[in-house]
Protein backbone atom coordinates (compact mmCIF):
# COMPACT_ATOMS: atom_id res chain seq x y z
CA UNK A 1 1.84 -47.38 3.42
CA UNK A 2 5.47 -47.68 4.19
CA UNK A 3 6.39 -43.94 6.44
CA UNK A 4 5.47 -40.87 6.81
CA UNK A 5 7.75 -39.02 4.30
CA UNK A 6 7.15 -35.52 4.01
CA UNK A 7 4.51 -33.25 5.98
CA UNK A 8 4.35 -30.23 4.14
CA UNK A 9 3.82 -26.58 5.96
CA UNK A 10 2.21 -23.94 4.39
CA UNK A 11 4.11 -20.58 4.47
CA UNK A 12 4.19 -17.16 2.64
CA UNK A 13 7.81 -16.65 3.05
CA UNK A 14 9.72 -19.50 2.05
CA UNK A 15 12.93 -18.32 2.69
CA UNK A 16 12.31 -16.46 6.27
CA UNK A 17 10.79 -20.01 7.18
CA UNK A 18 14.12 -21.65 6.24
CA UNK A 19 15.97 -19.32 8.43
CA UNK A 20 13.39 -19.82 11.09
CA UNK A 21 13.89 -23.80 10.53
CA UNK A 22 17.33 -24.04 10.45
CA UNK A 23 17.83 -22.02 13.59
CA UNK A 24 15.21 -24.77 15.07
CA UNK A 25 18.17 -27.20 14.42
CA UNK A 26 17.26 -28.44 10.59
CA UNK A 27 18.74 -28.79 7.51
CA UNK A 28 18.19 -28.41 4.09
CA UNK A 29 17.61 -31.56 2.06
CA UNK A 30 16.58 -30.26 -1.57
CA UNK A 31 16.09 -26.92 -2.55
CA UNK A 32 15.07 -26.76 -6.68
CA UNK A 33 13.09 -25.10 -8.69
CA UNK A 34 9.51 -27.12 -9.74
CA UNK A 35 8.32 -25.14 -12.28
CA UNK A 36 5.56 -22.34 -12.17
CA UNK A 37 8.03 -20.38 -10.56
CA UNK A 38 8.01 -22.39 -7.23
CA UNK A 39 10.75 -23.95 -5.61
CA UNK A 40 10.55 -26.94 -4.04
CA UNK A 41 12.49 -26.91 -0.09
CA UNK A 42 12.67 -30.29 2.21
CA UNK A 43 14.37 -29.88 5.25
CA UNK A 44 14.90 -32.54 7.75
CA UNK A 45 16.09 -33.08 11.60
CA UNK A 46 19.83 -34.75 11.06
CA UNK A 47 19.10 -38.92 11.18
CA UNK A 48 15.33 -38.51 11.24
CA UNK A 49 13.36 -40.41 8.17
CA UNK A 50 10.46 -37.77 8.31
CA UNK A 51 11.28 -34.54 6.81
CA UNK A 52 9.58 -31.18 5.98
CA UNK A 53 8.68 -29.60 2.82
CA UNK A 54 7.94 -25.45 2.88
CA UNK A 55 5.00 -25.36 0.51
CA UNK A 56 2.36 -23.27 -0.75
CA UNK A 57 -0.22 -25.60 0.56
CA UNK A 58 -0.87 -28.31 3.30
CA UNK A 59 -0.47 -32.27 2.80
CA UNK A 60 1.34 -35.22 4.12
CA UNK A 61 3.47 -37.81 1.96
CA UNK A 62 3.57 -41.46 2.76
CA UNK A 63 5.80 -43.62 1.29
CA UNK A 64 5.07 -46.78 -0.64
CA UNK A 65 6.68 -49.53 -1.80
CA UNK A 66 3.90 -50.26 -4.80
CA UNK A 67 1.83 -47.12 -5.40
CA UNK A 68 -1.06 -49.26 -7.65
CA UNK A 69 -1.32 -52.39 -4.81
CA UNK A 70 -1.87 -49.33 -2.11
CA UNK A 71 -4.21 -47.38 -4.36
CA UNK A 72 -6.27 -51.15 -4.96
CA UNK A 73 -6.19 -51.58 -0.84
CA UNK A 74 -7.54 -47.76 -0.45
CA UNK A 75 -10.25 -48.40 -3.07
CA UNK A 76 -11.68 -51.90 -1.68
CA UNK A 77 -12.12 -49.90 1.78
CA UNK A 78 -13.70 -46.41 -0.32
CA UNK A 79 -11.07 -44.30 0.08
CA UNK A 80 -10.13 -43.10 -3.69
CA UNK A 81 -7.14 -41.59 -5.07
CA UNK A 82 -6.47 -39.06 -7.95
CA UNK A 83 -4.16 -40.63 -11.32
CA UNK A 84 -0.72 -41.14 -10.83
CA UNK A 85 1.83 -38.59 -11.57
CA UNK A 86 4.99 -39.88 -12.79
CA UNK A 87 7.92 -37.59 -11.92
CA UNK A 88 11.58 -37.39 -11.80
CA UNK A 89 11.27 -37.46 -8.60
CA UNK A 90 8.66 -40.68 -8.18
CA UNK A 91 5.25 -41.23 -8.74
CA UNK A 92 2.30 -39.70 -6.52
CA UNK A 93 -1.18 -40.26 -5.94
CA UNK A 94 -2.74 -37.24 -4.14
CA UNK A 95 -6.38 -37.51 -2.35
CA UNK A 96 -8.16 -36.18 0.15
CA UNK A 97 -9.72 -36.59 3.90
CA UNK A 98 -12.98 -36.06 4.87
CA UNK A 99 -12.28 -32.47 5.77
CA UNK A 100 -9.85 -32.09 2.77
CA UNK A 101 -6.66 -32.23 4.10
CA UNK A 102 -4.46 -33.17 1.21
CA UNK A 103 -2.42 -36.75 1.63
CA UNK A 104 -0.41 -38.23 -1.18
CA UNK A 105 1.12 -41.74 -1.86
CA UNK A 106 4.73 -41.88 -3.00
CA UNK A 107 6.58 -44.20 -5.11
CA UNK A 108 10.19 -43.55 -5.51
C-alpha cells in the first residue's frame, strides 16, 4: 500500500456534517452523485494527501500503485480481498478486519 487516501465517516446528515467540516477549516474536494440516490462528498485539509469522505458507512482507502500485486501480497499472508470493481473513478478491492471494519485498496 502506497497512503492512506480516504477515511470515510459515517453520518446521517451529510450536508450539516459539511457545514460542521468546513467550519473545522476543510474543503470540499468532490461532491457527485453515485447512484442509489447517494452522493458521494470528499473533503480535505488544504495541502494534506489524506482526505475525508461523508459516507453512509465506515472504511478506510489506501492507495495502490498495482491493485492485483497488493491483493497477491495480502493473500500469501491470509488476508483476502473481495473482486475488483472497476470504476470511473479507479478500481477497488474492499475487505475486512478481524472485527469488520471495512478497508479498501485503490487503483486510480
Amino acid at each position: 500500500m502506497k497512503a492512506t487516501e480516504i477515511i470515510m465517516i459515517p453520518v446521517s446528515d451529510q450536508q450539516k456534517a459539511k457545514e460542521f467540516y468546513v467550519n473545522l477549516g476543510f474543503q470540499v474536494i468532490a461532491e457527485a452523485p453515485m447512484g442509489n440516490g447517494e452522493t458521494w462528498l470528499q473533503m480535505g485539509l488544504p495541502g494534506q494527501l489524506t482526505s475525508i469522505s461523508l459516507a453512509k458507512f465506515q472504511g478506510i482507502i489506501f492507495e495502490t500503485d498495482d491493485i492485483e500485486k497488493e491483493i497477491g501480497v495480502l493473500k500469501a499472508k491470509g488476508i483476502t480481498a473481495g473482486e475488483i470493481d472497476p470504476t470511473p473513478w479507479g478500481r477497488f478491492a474492499w475487505m475486512q478486519d478481524p472485527d469488520g471494519n471495512k478497508l479498501c485498496l485503490h487503483q486510480k
